[in-house]
C-alpha atoms as a PDB file:
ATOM      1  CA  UNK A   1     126.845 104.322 104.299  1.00  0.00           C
ATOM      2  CA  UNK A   2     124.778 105.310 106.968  1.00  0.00           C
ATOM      3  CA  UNK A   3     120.863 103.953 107.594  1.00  0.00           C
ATOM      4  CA  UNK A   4     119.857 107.054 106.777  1.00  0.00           C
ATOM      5  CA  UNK A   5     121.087 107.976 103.843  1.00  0.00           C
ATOM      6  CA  UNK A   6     119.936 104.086 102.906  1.00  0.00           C
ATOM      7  CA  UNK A   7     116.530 105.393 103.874  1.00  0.00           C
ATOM      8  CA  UNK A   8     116.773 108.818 101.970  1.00  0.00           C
ATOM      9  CA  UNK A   9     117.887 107.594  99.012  1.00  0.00           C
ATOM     10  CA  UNK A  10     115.318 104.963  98.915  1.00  0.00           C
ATOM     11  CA  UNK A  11     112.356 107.073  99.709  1.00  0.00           C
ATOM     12  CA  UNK A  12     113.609 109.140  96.872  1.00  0.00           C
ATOM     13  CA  UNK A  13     114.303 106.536  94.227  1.00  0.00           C
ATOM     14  CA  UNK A  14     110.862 104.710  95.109  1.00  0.00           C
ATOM     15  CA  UNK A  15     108.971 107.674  94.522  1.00  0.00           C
ATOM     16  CA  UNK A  16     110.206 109.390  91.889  1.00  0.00           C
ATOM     17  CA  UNK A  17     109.479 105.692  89.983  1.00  0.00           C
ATOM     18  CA  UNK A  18     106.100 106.062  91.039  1.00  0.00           C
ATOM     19  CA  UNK A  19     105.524 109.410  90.477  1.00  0.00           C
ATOM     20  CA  UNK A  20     106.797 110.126  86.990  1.00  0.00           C
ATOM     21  CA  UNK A  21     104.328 108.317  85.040  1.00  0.00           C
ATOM     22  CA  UNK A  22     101.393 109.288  87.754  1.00  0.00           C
ATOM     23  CA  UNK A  23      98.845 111.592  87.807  1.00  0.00           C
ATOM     24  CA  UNK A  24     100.879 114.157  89.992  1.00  0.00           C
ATOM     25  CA  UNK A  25     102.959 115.197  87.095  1.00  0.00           C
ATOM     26  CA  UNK A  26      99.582 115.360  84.908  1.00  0.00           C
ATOM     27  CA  UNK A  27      97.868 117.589  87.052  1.00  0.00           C
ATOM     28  CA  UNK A  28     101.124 119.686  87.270  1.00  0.00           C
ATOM     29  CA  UNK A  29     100.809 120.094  83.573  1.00  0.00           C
ATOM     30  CA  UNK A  30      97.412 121.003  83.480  1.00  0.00           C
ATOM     31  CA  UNK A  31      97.278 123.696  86.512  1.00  0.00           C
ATOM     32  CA  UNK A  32     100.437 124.890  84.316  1.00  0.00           C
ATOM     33  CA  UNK A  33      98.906 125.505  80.853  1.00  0.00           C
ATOM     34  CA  UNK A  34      96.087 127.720  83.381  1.00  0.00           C
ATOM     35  CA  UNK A  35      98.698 129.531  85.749  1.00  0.00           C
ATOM     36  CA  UNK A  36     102.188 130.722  86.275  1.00  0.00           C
ATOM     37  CA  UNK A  37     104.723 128.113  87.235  1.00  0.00           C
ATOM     38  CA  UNK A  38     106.046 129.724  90.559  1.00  0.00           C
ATOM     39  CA  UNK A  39     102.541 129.708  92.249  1.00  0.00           C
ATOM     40  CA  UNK A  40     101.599 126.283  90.913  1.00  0.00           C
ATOM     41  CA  UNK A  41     104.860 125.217  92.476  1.00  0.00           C
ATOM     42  CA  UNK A  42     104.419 127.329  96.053  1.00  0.00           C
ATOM     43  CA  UNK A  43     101.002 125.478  95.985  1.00  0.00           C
ATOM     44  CA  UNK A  44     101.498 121.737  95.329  1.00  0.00           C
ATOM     45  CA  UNK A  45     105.108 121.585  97.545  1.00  0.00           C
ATOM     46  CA  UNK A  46     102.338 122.626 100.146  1.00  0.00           C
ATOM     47  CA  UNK A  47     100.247 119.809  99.657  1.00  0.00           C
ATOM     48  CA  UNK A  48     102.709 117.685  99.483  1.00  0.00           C
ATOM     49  CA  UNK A  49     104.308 118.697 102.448  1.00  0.00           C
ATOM     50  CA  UNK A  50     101.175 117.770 104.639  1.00  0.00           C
ATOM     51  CA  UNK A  51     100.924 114.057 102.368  1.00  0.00           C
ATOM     52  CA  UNK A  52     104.588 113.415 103.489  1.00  0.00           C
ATOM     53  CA  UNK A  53     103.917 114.445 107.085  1.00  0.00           C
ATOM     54  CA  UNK A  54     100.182 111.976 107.443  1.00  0.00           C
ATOM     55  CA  UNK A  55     102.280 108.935 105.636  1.00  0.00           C
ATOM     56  CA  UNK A  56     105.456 109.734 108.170  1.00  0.00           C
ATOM     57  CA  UNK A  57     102.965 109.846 110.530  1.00  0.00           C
ATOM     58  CA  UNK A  58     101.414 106.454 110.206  1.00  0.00           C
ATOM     59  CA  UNK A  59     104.157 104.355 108.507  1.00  0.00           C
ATOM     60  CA  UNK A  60     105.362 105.720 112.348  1.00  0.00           C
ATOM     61  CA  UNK A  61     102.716 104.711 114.369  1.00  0.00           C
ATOM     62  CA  UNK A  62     102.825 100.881 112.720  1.00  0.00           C
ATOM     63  CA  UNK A  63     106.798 100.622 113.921  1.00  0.00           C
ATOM     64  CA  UNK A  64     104.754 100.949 117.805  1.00  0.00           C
ATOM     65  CA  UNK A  65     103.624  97.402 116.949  1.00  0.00           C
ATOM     66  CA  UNK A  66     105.400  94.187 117.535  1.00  0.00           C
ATOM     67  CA  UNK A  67     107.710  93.689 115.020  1.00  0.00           C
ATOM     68  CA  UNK A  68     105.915  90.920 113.207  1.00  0.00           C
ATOM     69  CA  UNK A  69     103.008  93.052 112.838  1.00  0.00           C
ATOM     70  CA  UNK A  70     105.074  95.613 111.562  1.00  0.00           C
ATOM     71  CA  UNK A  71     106.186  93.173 108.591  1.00  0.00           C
ATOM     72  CA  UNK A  72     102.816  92.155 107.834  1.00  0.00           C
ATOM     73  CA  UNK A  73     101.617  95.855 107.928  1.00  0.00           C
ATOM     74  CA  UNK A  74     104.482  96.664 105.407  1.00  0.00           C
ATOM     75  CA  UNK A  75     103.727  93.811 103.843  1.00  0.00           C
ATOM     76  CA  UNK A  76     100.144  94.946 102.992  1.00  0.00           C
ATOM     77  CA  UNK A  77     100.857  98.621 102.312  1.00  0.00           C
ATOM     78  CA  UNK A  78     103.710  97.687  99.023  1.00  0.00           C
ATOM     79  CA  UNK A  79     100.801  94.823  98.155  1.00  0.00           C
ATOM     80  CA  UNK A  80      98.403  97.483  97.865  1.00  0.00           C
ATOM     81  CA  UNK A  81     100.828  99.686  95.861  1.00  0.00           C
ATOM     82  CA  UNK A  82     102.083  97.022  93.959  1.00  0.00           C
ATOM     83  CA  UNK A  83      98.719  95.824  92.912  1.00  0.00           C
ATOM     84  CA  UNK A  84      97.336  99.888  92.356  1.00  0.00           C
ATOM     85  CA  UNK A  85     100.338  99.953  89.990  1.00  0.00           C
ATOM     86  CA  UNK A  86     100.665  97.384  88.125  1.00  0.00           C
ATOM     87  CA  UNK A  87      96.703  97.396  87.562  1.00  0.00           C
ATOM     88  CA  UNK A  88      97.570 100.884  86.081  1.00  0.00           C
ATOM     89  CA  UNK A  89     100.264  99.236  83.719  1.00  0.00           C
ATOM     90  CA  UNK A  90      98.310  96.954  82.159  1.00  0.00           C
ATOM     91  CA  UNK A  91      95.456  98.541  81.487  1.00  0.00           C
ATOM     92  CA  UNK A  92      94.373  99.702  78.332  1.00  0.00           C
ATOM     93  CA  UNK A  93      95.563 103.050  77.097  1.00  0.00           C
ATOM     94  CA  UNK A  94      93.195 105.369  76.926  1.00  0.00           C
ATOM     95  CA  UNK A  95      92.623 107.797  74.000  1.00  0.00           C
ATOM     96  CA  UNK A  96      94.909 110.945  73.993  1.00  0.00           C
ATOM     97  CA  UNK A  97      93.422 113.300  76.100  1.00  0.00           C
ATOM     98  CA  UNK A  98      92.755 117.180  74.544  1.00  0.00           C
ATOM     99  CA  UNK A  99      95.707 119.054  74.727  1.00  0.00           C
ATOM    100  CA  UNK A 100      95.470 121.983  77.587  1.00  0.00           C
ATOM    101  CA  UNK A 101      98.750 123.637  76.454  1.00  0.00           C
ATOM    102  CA  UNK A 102      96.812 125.995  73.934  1.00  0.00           C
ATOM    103  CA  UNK A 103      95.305 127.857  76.967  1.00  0.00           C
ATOM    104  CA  UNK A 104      98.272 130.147  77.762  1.00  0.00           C
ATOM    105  CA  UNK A 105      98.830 130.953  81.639  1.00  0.00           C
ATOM    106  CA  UNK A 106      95.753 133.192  82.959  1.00  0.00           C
ATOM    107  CA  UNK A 107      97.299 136.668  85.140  1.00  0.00           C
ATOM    108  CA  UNK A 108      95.603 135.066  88.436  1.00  0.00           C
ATOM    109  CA  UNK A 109      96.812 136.511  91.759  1.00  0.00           C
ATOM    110  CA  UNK A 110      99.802 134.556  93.583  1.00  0.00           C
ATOM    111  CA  UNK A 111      97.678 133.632  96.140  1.00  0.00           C
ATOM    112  CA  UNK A 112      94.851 132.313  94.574  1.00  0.00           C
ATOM    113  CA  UNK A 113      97.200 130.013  91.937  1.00  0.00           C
ATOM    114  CA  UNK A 114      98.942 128.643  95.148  1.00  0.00           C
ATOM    115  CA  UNK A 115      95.650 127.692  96.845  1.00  0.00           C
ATOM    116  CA  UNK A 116      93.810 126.087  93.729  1.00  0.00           C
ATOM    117  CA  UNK A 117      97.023 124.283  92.778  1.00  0.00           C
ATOM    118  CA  UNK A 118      97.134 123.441  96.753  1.00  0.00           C
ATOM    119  CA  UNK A 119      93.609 121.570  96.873  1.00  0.00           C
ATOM    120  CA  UNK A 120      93.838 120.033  93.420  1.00  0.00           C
ATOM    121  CA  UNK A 121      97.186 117.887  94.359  1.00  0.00           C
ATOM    122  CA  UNK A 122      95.715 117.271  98.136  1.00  0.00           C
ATOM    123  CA  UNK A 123      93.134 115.899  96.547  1.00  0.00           C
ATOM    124  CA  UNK A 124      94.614 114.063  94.168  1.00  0.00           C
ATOM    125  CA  UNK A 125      97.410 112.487  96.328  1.00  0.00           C
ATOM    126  CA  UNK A 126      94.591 111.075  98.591  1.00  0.00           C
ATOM    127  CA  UNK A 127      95.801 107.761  99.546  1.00  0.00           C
ATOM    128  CA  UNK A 128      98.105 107.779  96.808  1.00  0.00           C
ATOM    129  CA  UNK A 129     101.033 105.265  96.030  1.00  0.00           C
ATOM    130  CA  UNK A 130     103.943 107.949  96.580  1.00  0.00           C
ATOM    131  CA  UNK A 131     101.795 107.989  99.971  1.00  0.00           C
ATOM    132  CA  UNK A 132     101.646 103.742 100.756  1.00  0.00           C
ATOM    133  CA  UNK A 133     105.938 103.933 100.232  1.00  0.00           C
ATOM    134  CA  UNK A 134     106.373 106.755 102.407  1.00  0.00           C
ATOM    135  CA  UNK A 135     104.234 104.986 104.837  1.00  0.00           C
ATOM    136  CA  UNK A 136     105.855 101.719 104.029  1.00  0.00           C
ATOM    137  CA  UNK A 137     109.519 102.714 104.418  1.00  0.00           C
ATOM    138  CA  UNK A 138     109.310 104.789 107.107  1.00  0.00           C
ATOM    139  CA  UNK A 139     107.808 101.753 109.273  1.00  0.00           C
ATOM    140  CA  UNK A 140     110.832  99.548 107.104  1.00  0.00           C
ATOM    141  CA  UNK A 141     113.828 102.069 107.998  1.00  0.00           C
ATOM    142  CA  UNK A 142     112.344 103.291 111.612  1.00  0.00           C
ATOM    143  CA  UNK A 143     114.072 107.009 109.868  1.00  0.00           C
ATOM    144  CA  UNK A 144     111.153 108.916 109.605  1.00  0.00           C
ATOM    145  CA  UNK A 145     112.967 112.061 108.988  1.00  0.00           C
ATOM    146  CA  UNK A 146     115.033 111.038 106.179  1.00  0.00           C
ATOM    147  CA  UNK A 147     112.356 108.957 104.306  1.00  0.00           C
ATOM    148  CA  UNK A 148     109.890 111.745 105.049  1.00  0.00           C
ATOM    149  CA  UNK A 149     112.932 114.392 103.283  1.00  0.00           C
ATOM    150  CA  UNK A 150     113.432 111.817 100.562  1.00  0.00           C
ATOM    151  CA  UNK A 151     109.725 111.229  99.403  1.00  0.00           C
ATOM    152  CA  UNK A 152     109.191 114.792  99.498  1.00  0.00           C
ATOM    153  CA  UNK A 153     112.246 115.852  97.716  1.00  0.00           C
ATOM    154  CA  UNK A 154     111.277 113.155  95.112  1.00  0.00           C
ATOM    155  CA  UNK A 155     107.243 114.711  94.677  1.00  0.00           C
ATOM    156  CA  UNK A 156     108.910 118.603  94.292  1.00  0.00           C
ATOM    157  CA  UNK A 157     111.247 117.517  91.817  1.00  0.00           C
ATOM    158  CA  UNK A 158     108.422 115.757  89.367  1.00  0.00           C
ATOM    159  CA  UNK A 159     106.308 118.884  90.217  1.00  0.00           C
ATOM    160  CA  UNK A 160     109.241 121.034  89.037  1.00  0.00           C
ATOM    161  CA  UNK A 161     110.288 118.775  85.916  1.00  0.00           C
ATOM    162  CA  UNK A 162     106.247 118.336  84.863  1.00  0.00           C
ATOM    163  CA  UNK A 163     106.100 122.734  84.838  1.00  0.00           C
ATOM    164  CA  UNK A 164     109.576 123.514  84.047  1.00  0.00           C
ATOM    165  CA  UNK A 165     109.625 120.591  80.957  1.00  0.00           C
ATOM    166  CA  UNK A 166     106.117 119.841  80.588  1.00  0.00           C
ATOM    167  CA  UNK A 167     104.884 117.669  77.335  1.00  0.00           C
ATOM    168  CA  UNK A 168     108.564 117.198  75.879  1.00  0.00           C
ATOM    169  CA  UNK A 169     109.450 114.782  78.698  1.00  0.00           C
ATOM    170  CA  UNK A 170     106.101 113.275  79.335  1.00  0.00           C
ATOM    171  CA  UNK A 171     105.693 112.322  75.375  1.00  0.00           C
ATOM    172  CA  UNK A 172     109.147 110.346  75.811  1.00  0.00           C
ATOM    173  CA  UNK A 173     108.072 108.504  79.126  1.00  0.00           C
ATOM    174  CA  UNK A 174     106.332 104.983  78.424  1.00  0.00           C
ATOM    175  CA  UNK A 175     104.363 105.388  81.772  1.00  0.00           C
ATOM    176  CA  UNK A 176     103.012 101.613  81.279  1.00  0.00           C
ATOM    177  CA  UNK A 177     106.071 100.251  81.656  1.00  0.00           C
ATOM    178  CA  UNK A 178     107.217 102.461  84.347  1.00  0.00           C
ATOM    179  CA  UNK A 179     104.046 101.476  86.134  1.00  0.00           C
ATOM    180  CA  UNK A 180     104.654  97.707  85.622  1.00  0.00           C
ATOM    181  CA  UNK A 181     108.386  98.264  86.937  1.00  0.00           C
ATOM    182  CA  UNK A 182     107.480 100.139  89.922  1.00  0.00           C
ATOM    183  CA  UNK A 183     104.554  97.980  90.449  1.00  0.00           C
ATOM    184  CA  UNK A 184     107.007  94.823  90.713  1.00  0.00           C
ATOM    185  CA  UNK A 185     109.263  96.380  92.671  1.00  0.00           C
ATOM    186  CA  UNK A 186     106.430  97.001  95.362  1.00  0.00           C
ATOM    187  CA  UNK A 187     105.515  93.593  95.261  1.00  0.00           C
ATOM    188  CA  UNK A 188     109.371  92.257  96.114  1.00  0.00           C
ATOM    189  CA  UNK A 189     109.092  94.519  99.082  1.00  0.00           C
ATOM    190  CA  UNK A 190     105.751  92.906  99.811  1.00  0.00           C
ATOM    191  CA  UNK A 191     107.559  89.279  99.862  1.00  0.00           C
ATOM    192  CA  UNK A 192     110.794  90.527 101.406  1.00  0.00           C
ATOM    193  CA  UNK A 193     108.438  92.153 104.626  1.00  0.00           C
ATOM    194  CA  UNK A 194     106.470  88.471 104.563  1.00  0.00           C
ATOM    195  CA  UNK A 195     109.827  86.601 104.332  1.00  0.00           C
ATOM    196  CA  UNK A 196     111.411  88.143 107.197  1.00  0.00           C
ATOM    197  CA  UNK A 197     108.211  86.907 109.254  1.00  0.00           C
ATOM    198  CA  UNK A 198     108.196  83.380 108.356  1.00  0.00           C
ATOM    199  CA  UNK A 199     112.051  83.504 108.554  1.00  0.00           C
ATOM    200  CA  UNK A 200     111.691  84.861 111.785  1.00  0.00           C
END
């Protein structure tokens, strides 16, 4: 098994465990119940395109570093997510929010759909945990390329699966305990990236 299909896969697996429960598939949803799937869809693989690229970027710039820096940076980027996450998992549910799906799609042009639905996941992915493992990895794996293809294969195919599926799978998700898995999982890669500098 090559690295980088290692690297792929794991950008992949990482995010779409972060990503299911997270607000990307909620704001999916939402810009769904207002327009058309297709230019919702154009739109956000947009956004996410340029999120993948700025998290390639960086978690690209830290593997310039000695490699002991590297670790630590790692290190810090999974603590952040893993904290981020598992803050989200056990906090308190919040009352059900109003249901958008009895707003049917609005006849907006292409265009315009794709741009809105554009800004609102840019936005929204700001700094993002999807956006700390791309980082993360990519400094991990030195495979920029395949982590960047796996993370954004991974946000595309919750974006797809939130307007294609909608409510039906996100009523049988317990997004708590996704968050509190995921949120673990980020912090063994924390202790792994510290371990292999005081092992080193």
């Amino acid at each position: 098994m090559s690295a980088e299909f290692v690297a792929f896969a794991s950008a992949l697996a990482l995010v779409l465990a972060v990503e299911l429960p997270d607000k990307t598939s909620a704001a999916v949803l939402v810009l769904t119940t207002r327009y058309r799937a297709a230019p919702v869809l154009a739109g956000v693989s947009v956004a996410f395109a340029v999120h993948t690229a700025l998290a390639v970027a960086f978690g690209s710039a830290l593997t310039l570093l000695p490699s002991e820096l590297v670790a630590l940076a790692v290190a810090a980027v999974f603590g952040t997510g893993a904290f981020l996450l598992l803050r989200e998992g056990f906090r308190r549910q919040d009352a059900a929010p109003e249901d958008a799906s009895m707003q049917g799609p609005r006849p907006v042009a292409f265009t315009r759909a794709a741009l809105t639905s554009c800004a609102v996941l840019f936005l929204a992915e700001l700094g993002d945990a999807s956006q700390l493992a791309t980082a993360g990895l990519t400094a991990r794996f030195s495979a920029p390329l395949a982590v960047g293809l796996g993370s954004f294969a991974a946000l595309v195919l919750v974006a797809a699966v939130a307007a294609l599926l909608g409510r039906k799978l996100q009523a049988r998700i317990n997004h708590r305990l996704l968050h509190r898995v995921t949120g673990l999982a980020y912090a063994g890669l924390a202790v792994l990236a510290l371990a292999s500098v005081l092992g080193g």
